[in-house]
Protein backbone atom coordinates (compact mmCIF):
# COMPACT_ATOMS: atom_id res chain seq x y z
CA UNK A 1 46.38 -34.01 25.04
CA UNK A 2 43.36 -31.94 24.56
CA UNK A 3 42.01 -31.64 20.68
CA UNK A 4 39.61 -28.89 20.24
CA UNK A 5 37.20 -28.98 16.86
CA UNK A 6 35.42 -25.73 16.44
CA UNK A 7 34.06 -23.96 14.10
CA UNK A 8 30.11 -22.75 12.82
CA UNK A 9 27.66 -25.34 12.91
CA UNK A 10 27.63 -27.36 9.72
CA UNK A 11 31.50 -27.03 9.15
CA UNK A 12 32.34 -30.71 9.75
CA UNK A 13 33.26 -30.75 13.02
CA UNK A 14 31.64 -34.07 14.16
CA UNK A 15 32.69 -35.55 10.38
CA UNK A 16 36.03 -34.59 11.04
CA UNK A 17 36.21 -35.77 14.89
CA UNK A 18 34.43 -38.96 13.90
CA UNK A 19 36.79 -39.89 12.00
CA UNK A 20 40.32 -38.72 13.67
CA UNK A 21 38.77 -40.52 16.90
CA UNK A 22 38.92 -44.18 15.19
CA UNK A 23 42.55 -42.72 13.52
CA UNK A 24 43.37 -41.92 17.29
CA UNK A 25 41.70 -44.51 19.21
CA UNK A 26 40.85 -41.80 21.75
CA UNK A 27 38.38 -40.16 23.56
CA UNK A 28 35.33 -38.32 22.01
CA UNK A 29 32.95 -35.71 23.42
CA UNK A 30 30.38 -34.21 21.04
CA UNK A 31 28.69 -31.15 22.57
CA UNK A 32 25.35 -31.86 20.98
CA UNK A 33 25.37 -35.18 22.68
CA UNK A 34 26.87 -33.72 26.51
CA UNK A 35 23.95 -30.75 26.35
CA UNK A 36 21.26 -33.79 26.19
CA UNK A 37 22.98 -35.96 28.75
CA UNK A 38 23.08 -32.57 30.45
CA UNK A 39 19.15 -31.16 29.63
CA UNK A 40 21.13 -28.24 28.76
CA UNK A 41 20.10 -26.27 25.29
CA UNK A 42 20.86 -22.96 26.65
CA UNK A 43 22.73 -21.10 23.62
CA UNK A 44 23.12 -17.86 25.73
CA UNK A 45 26.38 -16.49 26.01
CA UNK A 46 26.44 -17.91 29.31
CA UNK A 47 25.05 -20.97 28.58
CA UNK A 48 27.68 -21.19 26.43
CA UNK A 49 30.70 -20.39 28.59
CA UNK A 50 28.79 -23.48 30.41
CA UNK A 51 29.15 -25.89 28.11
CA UNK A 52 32.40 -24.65 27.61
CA UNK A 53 33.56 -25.95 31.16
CA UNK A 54 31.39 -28.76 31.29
CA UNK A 55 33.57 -29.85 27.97
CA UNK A 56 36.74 -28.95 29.92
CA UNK A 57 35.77 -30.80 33.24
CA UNK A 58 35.31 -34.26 30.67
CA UNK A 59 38.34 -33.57 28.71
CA UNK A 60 40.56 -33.01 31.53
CA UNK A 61 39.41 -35.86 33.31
CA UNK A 62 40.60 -38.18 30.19
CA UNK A 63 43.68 -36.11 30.03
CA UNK A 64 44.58 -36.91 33.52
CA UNK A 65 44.21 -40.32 32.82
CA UNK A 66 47.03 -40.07 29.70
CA UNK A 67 44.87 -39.92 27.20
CA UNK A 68 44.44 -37.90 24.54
CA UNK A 69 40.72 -36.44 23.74
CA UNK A 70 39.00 -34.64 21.17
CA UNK A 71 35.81 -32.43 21.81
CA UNK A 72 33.82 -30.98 18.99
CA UNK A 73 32.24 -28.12 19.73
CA UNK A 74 31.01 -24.30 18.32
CA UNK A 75 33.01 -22.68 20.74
CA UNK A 76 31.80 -19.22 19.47
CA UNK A 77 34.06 -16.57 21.54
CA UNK A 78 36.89 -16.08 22.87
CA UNK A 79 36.17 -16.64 26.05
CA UNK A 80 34.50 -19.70 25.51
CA UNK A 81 38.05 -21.19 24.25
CA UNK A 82 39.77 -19.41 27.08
CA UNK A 83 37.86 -21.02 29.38
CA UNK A 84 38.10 -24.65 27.73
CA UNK A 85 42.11 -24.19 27.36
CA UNK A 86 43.19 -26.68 24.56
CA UNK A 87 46.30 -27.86 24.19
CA UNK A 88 45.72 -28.20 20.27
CA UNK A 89 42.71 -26.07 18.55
CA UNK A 90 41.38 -27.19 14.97
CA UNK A 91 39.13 -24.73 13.33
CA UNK A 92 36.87 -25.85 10.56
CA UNK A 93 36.70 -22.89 9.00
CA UNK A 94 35.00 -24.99 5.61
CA UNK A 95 31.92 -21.78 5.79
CA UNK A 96 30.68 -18.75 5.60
CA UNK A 97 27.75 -19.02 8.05
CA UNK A 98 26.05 -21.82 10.09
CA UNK A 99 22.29 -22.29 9.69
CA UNK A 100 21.74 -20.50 13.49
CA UNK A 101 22.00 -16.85 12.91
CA UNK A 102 22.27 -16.05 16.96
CA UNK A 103 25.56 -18.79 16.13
CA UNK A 104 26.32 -16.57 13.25
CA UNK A 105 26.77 -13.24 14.81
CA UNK A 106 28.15 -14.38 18.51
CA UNK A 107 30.91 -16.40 16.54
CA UNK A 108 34.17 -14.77 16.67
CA UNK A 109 36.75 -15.32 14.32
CA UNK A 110 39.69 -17.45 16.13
CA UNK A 111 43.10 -15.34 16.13
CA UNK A 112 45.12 -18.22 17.87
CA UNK A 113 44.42 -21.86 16.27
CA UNK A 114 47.03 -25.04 15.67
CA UNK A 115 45.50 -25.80 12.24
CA UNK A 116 42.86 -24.26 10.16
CA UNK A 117 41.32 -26.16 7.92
CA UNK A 118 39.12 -24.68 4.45
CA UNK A 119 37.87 -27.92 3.03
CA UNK A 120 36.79 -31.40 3.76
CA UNK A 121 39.39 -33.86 3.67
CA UNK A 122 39.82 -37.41 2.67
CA UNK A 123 40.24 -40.19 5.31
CA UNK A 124 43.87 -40.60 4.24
CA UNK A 125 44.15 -36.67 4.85
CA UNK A 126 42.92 -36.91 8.55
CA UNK A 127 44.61 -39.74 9.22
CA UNK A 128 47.96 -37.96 8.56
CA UNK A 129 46.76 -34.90 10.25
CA UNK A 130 46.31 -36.87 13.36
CA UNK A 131 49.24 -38.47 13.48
CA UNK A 132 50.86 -35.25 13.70
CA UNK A 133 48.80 -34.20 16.42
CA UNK A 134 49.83 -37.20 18.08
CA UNK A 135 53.78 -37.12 17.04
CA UNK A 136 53.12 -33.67 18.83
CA UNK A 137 51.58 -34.13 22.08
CA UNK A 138 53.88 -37.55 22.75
CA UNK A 139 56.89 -34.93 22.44
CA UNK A 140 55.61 -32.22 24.39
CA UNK A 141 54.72 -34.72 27.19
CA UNK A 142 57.79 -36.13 26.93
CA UNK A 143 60.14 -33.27 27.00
């Protein structure tokens, strides 16, 4: 199963990830940390439909191994979650605006999202969340 985190930057996606990743004991892939590995800070809209695959490519690799994976990214547009194609989409939609303005007005409100979440949780909270997630994509792969 692929996990998708979005949201503006500053909204607790890598908090949130963090900590559902020990809940989960599964893959992680932060996009801050895959554009160094990469040497890639372009924040274009292309750059971004970039990083967008580049996050796929890793997360369906782990997928295609069974497991399930989370990737935290902004994932601004549409098209940028198109082109990643979660099976499960979190947005942490916990503010109004991120502290990148070009972020602010290229980031485009999700219409489609599995969960959507307003406020920072506890541990406990995430812990249940995930094992929803989890309940979820064991079922779906299953039947």
């Amino acid at each position: 199963m692929k996990i998708l985190v979005m949201g503006l930057p500053g909204s607790g996606k890598t908090w949130f990830s963090e900590r559902a990743q020990k809940a989960l004991e599964c893959a992680w892939y932060n996009a801050d940390k895959i554009r160094e590995m990469a040497g890639d800070w372009d924040f274009t809209q292309e750059g971004r439909q970039r990083q967008a695959m580049r996050m796929r490519h890793l997360a369906d690799f782990e997928r295609s191994q069974g497991r399930i994976v989370i990737c935290d990214f902004v994932c601004p547009t549409e098209i940028a979650r198109k082109l990643f194609k979660a099976d499960y989409t979190i947005w942490m939609n916990t503010i109004q605006e991120g502290r990148f303005e070009d972020t602010n007005k290229m980031f485009e409100k999700p219409e489609n999202v599995d969960m959507e979440i307003t406020g920072y949780l506890t541990d406990g909270e995430i812990r249940d969340i995930v094992r929803g997630i989890a309940q979820r994509g064991q079922e779906a792969a299953s039947g």
